[in-house]
Every structure is written in C-alpha cells, then in structure tokens.
N, C-alpha and C. Protein backbone atom coordinates (compact mmCIF):
# COMPACT_ATOMS: atom_id res chain seq x y z
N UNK A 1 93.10 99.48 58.18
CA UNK A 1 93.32 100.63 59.02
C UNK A 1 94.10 100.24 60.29
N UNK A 2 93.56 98.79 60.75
CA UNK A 2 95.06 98.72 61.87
C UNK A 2 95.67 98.74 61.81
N UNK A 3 96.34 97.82 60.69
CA UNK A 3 97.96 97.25 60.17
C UNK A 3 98.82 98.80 60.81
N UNK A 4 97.48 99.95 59.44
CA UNK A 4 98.76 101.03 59.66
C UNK A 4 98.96 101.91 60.75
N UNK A 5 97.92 101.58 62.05
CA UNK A 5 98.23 102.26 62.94
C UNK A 5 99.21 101.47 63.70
N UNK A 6 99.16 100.10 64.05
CA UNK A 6 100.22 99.39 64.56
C UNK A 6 101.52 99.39 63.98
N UNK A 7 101.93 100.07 62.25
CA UNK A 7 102.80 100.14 61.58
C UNK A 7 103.50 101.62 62.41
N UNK A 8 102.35 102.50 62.90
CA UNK A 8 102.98 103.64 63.06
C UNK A 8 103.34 103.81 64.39
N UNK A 9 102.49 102.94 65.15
CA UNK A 9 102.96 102.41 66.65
C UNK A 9 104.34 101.82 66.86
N UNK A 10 104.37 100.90 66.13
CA UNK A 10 106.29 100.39 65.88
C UNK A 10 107.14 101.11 65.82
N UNK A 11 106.78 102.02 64.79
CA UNK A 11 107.75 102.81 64.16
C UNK A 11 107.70 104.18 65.05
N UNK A 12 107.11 104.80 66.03
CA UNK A 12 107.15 105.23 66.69
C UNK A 12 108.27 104.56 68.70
N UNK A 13 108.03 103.47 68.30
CA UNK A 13 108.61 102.92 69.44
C UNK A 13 109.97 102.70 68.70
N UNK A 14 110.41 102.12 67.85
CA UNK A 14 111.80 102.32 67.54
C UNK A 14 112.40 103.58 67.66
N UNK A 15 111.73 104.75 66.69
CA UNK A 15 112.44 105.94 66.97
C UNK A 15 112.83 106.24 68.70
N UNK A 16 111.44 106.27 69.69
CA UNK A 16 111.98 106.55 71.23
C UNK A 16 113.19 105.92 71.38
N UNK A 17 113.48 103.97 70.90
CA UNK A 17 114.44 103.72 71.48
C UNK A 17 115.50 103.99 70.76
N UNK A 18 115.88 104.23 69.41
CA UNK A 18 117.06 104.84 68.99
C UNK A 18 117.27 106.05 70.10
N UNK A 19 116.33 106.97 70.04
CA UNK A 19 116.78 108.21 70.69
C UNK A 19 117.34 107.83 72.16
N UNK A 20 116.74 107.19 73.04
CA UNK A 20 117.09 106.84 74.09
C UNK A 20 118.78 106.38 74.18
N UNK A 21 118.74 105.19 73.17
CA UNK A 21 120.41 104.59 72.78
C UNK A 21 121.19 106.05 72.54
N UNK A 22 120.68 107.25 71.65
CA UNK A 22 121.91 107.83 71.50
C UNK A 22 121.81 108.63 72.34
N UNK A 23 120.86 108.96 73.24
CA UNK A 23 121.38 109.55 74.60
C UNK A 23 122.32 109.61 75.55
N UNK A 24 122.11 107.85 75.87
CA UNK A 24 122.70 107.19 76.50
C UNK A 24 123.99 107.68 76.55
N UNK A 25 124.50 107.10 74.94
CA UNK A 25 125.97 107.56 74.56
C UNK A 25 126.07 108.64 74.51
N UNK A 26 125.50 109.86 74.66
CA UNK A 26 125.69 110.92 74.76
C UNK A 26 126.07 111.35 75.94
N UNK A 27 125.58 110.93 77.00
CA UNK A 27 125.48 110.99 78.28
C UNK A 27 126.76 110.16 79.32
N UNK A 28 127.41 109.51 78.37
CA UNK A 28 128.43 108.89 79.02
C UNK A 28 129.59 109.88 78.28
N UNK A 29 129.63 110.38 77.36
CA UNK A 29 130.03 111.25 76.51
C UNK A 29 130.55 112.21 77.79
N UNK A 30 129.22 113.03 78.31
CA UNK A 30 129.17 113.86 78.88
C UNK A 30 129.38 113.95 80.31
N UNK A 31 129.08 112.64 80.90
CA UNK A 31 130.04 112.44 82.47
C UNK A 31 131.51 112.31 82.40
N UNK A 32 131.95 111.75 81.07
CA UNK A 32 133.44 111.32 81.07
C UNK A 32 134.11 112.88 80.72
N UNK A 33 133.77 113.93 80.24
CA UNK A 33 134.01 115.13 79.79
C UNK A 33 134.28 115.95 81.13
N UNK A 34 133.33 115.90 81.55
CA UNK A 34 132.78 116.44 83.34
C UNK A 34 133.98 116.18 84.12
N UNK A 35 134.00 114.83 84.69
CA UNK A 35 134.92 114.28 85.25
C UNK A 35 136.03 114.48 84.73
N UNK A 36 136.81 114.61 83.02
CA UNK A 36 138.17 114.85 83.39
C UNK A 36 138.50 116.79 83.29
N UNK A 37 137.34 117.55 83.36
CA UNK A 37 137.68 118.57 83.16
C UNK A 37 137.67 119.09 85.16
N UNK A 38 137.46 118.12 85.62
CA UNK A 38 137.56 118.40 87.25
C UNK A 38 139.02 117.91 87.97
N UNK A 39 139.35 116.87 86.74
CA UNK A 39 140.28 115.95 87.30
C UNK A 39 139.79 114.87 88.38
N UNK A 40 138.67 114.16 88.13
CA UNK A 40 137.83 113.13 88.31
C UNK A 40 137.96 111.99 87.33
N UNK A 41 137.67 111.14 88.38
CA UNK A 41 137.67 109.80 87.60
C UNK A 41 136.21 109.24 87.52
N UNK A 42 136.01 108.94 86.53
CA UNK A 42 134.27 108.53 86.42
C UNK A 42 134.73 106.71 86.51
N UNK A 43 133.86 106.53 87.60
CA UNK A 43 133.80 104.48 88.22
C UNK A 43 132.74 103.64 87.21
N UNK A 44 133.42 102.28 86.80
CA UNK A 44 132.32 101.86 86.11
C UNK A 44 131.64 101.94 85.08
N UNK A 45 131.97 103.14 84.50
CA UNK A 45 130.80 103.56 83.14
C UNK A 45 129.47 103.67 84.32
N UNK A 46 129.20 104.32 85.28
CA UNK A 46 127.85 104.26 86.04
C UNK A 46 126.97 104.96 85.57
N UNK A 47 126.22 105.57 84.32
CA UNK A 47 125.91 106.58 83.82
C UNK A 47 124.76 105.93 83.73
N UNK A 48 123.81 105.98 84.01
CA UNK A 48 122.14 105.33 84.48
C UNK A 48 121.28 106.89 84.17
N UNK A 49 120.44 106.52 83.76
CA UNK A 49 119.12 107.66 83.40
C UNK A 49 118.61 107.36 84.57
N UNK A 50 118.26 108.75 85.32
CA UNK A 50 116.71 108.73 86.57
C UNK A 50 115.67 109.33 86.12
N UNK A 51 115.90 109.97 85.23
CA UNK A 51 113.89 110.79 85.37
C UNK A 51 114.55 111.02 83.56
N UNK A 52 113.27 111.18 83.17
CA UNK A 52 112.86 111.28 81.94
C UNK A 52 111.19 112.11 81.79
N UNK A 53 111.34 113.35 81.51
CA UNK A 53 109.85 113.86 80.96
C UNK A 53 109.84 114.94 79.79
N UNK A 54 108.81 115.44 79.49
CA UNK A 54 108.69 115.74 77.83
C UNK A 54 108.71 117.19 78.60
N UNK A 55 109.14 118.39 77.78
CA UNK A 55 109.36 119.56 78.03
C UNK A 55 108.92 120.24 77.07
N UNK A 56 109.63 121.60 77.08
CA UNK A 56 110.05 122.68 75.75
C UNK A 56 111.67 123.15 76.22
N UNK A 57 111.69 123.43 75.17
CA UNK A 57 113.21 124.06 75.11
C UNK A 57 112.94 125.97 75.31
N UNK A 58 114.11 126.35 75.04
CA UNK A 58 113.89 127.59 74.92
C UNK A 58 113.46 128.24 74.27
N UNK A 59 113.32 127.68 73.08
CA UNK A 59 112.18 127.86 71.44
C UNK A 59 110.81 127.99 71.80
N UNK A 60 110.61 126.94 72.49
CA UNK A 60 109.01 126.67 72.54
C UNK A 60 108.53 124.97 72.45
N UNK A 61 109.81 124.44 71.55
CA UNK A 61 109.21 123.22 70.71
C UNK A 61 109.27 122.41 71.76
N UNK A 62 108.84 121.24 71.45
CA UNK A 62 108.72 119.93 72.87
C UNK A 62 109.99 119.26 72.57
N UNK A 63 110.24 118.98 73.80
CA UNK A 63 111.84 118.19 73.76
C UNK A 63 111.91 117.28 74.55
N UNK A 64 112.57 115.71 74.84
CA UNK A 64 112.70 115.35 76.08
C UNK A 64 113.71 116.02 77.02
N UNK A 65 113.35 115.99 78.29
CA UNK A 65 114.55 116.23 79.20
C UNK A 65 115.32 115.13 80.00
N UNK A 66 116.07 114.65 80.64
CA UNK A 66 116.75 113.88 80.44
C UNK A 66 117.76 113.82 82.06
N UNK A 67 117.56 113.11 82.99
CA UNK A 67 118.23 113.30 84.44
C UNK A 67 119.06 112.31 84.27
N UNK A 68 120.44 112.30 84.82
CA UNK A 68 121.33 111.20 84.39
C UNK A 68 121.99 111.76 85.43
N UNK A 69 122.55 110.23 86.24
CA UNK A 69 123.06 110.02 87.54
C UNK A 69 124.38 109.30 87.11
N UNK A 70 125.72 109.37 88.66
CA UNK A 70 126.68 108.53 87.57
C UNK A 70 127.56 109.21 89.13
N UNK A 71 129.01 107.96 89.35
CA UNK A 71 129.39 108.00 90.29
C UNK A 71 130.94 108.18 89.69
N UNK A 72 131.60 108.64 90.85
CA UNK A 72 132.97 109.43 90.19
C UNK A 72 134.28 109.18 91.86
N UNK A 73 135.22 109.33 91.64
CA UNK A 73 136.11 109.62 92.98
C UNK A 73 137.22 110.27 92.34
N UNK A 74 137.47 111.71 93.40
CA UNK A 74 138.24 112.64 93.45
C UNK A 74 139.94 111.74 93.80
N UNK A 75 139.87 110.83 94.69
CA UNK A 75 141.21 110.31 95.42
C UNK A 75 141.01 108.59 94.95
N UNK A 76 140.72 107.75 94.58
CA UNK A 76 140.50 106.55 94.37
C UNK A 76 139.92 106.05 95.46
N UNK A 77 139.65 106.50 96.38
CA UNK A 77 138.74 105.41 97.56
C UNK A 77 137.31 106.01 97.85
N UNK A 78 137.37 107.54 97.59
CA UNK A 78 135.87 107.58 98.41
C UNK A 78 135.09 107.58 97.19
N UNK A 79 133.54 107.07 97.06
CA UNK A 79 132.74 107.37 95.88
C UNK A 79 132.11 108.30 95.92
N UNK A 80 131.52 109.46 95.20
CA UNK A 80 130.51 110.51 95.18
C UNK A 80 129.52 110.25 93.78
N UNK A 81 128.52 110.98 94.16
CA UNK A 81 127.48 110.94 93.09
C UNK A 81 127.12 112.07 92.43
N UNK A 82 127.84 112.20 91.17
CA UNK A 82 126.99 113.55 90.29
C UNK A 82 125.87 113.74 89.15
N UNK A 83 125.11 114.75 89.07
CA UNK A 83 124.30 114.26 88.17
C UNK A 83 123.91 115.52 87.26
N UNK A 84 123.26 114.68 86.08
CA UNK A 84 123.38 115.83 84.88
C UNK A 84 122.04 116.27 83.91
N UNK A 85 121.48 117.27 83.56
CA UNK A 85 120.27 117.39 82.88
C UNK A 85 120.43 117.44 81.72
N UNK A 86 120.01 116.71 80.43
CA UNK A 86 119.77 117.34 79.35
C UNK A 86 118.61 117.54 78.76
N UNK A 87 118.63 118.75 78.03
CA UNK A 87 117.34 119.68 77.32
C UNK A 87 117.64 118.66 75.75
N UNK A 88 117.01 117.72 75.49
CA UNK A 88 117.04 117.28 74.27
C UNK A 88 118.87 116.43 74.07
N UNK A 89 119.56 117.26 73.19
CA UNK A 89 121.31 116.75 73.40
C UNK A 89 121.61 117.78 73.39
N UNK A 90 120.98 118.75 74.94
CA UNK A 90 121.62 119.78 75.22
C UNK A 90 121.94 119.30 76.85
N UNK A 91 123.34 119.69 77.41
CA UNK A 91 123.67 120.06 78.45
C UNK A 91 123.38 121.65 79.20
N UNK A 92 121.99 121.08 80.27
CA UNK A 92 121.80 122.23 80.96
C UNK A 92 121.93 122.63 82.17
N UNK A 93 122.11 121.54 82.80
CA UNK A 93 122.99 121.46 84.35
C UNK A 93 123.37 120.55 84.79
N UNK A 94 124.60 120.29 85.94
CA UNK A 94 125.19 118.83 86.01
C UNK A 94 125.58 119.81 88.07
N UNK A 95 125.83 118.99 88.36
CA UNK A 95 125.64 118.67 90.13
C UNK A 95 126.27 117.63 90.12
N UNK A 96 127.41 118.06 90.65
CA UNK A 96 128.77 117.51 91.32
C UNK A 96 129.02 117.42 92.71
N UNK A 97 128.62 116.58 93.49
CA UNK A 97 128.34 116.71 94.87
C UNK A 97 128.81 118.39 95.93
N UNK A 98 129.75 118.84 95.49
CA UNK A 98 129.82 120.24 96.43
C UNK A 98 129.72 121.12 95.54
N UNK A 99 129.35 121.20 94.47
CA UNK A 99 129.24 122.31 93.45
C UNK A 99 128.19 121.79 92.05
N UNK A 100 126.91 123.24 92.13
CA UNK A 100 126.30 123.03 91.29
C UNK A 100 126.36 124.12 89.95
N UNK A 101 126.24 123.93 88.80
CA UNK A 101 126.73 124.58 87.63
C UNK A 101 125.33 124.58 87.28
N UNK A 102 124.75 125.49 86.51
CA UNK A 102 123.46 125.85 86.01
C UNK A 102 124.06 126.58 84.47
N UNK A 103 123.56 125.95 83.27
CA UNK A 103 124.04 126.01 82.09
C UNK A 103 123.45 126.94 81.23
N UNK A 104 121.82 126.57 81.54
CA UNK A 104 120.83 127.31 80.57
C UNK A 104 121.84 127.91 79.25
C-alpha cells in the first residue's frame, strides 16, 4: 500500500512540474507577444513567476493561476516592469507599467 501511494506521490509531482515547465514557456510566449505588440523590447528573457495559487476558472473547475513578472524598455536605456496573470493557459490580465488591460 505504500509503494502505491508514493507511486502516486511521484507521479503527481512530475505532472506539477511538467505543467509548471510549460507555463513557463508559455509565459515567455506571452511577454514576448505583449512587448512587440507595444513596440517594446522584452530584456533578458526576465520572465520569472511571483505568485502561484489554485483557483476556478469561469466554469467552476479548479485551475492554477499564475503571476508572472518580466522587465521590458520602451527607448533602450530606461527599464520598466510588467506583469501578467494567467487563469490556467489563459491570459487574463497583464500591467504594463502606465497601462493596465483586464482580459477576463
């Protein structure tokens, strides 16, 4: 009876971190999209996760949500910081230092 709960413990922790990995790339996906539809340059690949907690979507069902931070410059010298929510590998709002977009 342990084996298979520690079997399902594993296999539960791989799935989080696949999902996490294709976030990730999702999420760099989605700052680099951001940034050139502003005519921004995204610095670095800076695309770092800040908050992470379990939700619902608009369905009902549980989803993670997903805060992702990430630095950009309008002119090549000054840096700014924008940041972006996702509902699962949904884009639901992103905050661009003087302008915030609300997606729902």
């Amino acid at each position: 009876m342990t084996e298979i709960f520690l079997m399902l413990l594993v296999g539960l922790v791989v799935l989080l971190w696949q999902s996490a990995a294709k976030s990730k790339e999702f999420a760099m996906v989605i700052a680099a999209r951001e940034c050139k539809k502003k005519d921004l340059q995204l610095l670095d690949q800076t695309v770092v996760r800040h908050a992470m907690r379990l939700g619902r979507d608009a369905s009902g069902w549980p989803v993670v949500w997903r805060q992702y931070r990430f630095d950009y410059t309008d002119n090549g010298q000054s840096r700014s910081q924008g940041q972006f929510v996702l509902c699962g590998q949904r884009l639901v709002q992103i905050d661009l230092a003087s302008e915030q977009i609300i997606i729902h």
